[in-house]
Protein backbone atom coordinates (compact mmCIF):
# COMPACT_ATOMS: atom_id res chain seq x y z
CA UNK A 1 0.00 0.00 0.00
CA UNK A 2 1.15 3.95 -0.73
CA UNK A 3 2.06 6.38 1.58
CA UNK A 4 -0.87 8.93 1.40
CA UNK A 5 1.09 12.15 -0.22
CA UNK A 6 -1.22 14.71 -0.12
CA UNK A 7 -3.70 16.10 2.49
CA UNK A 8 -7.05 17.79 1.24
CA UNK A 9 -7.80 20.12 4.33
CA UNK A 10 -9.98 22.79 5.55
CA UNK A 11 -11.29 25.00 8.79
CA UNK A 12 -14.64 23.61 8.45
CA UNK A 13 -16.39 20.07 7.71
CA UNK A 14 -15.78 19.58 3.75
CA UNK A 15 -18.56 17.81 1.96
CA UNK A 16 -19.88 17.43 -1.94
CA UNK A 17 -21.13 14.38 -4.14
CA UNK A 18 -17.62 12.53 -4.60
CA UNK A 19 -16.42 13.80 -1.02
CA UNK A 20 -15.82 10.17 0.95
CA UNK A 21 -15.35 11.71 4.37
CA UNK A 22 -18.32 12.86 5.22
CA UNK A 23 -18.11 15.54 8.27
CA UNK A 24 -14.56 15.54 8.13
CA UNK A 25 -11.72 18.02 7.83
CA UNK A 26 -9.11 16.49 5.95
CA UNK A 27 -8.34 13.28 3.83
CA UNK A 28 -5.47 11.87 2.65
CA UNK A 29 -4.99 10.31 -0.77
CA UNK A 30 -1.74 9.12 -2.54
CA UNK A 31 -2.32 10.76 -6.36
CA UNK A 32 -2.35 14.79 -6.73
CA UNK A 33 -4.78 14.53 -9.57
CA UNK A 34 -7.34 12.84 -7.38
CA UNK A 35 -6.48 14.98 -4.49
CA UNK A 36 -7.20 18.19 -6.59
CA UNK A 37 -10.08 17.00 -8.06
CA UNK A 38 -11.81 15.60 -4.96
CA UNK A 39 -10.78 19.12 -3.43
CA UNK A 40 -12.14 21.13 -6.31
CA UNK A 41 -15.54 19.31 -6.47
CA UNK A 42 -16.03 19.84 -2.86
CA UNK A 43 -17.36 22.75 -0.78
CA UNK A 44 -17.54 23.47 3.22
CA UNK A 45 -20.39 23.23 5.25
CA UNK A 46 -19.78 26.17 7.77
CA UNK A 47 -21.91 26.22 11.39
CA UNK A 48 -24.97 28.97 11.15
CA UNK A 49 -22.68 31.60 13.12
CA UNK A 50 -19.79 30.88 10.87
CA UNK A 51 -18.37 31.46 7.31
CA UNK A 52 -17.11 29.01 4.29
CA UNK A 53 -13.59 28.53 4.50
CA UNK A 54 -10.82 27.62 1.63
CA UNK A 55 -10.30 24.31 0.54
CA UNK A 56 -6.48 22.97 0.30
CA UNK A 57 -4.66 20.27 -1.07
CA UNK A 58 -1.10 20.18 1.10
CA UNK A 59 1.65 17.85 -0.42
CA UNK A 60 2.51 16.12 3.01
CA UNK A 61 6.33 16.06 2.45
CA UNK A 62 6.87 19.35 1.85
CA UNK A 63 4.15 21.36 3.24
CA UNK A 64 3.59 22.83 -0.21
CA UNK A 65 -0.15 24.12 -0.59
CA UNK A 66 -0.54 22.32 -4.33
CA UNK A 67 -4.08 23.47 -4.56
CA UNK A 68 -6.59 26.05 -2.61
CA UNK A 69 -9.93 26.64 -3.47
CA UNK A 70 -11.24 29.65 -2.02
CA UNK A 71 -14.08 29.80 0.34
CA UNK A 72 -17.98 30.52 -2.00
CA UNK A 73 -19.45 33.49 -0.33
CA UNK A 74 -23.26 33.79 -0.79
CA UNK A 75 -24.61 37.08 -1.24
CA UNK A 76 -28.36 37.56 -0.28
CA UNK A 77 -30.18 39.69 -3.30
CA UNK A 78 -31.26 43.32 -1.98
CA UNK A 79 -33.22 45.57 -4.02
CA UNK A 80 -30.44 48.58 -2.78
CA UNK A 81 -28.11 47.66 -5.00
């Protein structure tokens, strides 16, 4: 079996269709393809009192942030704008 190379991490729970950690923070996976792709397909779940947060794929070796996805803001629709 691989050594698990890169970390997908974030502040918050992480979540999405091909996420398989549900709830969790991080994940590690052996292939940086995979690792970006799980990471780019995936979004936080932030608490009601809390915001999104960025998404990162970490190459474990080095420390090297390979990957970041920033944080989705939603903006509520206001007729003052």
């Amino acid at each position: 079996m691989t050594c698990a190379e890169y970390r997908i991490e974030s502040d918050q729970p992480i979540a999405g269709t091909l996420w398989p950690a549900k709830g969790s923070h991080e994940y590690a996976v052996s292939d940086r393809a995979l690792a970006i792709t799980l990471a780019a397909k995936s979004f936080t779940k932030p608490g009601s009192d809390q915001l999104a947060s960025d998404i990162r794929v970490v190459h474990v070796p080095t420390g090297e942030v390979v990957f970041t996805k920033p944080a989705t803001q939603r903006f509520e629709w206001s007729e003052e704008l």
